[in-house]
Protein backbone atom coordinates (compact mmCIF):
# COMPACT_ATOMS: atom_id res chain seq x y z
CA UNK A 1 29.25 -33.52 -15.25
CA UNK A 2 30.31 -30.25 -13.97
CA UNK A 3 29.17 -28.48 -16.88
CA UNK A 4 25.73 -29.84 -16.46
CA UNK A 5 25.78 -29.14 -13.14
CA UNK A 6 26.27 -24.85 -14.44
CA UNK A 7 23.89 -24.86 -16.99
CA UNK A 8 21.15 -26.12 -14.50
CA UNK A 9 22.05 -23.67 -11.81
CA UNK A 10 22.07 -21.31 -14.70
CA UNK A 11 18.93 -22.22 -16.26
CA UNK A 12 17.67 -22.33 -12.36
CA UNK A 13 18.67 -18.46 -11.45
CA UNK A 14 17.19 -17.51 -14.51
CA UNK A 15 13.53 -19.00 -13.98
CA UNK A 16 13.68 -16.91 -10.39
CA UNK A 17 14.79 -13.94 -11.95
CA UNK A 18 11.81 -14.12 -14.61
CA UNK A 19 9.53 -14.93 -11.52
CA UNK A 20 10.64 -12.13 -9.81
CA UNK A 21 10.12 -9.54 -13.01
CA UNK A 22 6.42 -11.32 -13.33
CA UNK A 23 5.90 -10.65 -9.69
CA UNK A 24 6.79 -7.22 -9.88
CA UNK A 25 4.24 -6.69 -13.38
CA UNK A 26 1.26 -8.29 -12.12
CA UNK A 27 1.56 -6.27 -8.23
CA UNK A 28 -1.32 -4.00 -7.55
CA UNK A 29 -0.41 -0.18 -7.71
CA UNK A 30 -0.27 1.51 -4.73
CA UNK A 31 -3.13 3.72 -3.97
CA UNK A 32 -2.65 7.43 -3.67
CA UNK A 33 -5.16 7.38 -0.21
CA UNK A 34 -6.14 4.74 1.92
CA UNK A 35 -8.33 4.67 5.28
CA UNK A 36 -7.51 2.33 8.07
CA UNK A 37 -10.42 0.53 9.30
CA UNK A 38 -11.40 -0.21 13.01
CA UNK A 39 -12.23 -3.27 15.05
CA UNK A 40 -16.02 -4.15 15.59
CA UNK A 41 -19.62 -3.76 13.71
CA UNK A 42 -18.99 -1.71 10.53
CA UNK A 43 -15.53 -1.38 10.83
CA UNK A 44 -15.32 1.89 10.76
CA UNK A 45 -13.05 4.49 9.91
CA UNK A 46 -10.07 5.17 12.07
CA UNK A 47 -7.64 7.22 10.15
CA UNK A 48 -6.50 8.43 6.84
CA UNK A 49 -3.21 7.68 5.55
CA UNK A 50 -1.17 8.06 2.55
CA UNK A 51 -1.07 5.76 0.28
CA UNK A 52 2.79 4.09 0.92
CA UNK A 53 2.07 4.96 4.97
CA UNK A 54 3.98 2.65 6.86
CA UNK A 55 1.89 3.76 9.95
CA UNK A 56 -1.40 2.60 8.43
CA UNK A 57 -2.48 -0.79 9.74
CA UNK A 58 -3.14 -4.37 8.40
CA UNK A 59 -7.30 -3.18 7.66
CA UNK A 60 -7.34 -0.86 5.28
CA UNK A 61 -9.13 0.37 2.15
CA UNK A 62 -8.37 2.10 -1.22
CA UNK A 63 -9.96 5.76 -1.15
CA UNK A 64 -9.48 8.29 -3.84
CA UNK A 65 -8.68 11.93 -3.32
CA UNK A 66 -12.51 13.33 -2.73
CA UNK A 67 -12.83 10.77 -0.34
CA UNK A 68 -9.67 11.01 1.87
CA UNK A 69 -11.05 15.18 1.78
CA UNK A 70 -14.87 14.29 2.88
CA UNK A 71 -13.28 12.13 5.73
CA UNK A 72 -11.18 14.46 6.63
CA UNK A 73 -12.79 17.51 6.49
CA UNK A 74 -15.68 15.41 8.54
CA UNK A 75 -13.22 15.38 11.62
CA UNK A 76 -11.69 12.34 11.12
CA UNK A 77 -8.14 12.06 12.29
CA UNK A 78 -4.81 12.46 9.61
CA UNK A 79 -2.03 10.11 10.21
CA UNK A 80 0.82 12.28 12.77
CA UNK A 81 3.78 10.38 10.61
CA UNK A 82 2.62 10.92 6.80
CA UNK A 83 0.36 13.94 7.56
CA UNK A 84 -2.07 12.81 4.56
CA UNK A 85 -4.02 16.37 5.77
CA UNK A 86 -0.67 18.75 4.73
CA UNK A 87 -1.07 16.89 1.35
CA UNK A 88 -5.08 17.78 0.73
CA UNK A 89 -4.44 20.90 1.97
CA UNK A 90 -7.06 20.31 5.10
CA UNK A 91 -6.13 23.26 7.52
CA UNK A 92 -8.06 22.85 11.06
């Protein structure tokens, strides 16, 4: 009985541990740049963030490297906590 009662929980932290590896596999990469979006028609543009910002908000979008430039270099605002602007090498 009490061997049955191992191999199950055995057999049962093993399944998690393969769900956990799968999980880990299949998640999306994290973008290099990413623009946080804004309330309202359009949604536009806020700010420009790093790609692993914890700052940036819950609307955001993928942007690659020419992009996060244009929007900056436009006058749109870099993230004060992972300075996205230092990393482009956008002096105001």
């Amino acid at each position: 009985m009490w061997l049955a009662r191992i191999d199950n929980k055995i057999a049962e932290l093993q399944r998690r541990e393969a769900e956990r590896e799968h999980g880990r596999r299949v998640r999306a990469a994290t973008p290099e740049w990413i623009v946080q979006l804004g309330i309202g028609t359009g949604r536009p543009p806020v700010q420009v963030h790093a790609g692993d910002c914890y700052a940036a908000g819950s609307r955001r979008r993928a942007i690659n490297r020419d992009e996060a430039r244009q929007l900056l270099a436009s006058g749109l605002p870099a993230c004060p906590h992972c300075q996205p602007d230092i990393d482009l090498r956008i002096l105001d």
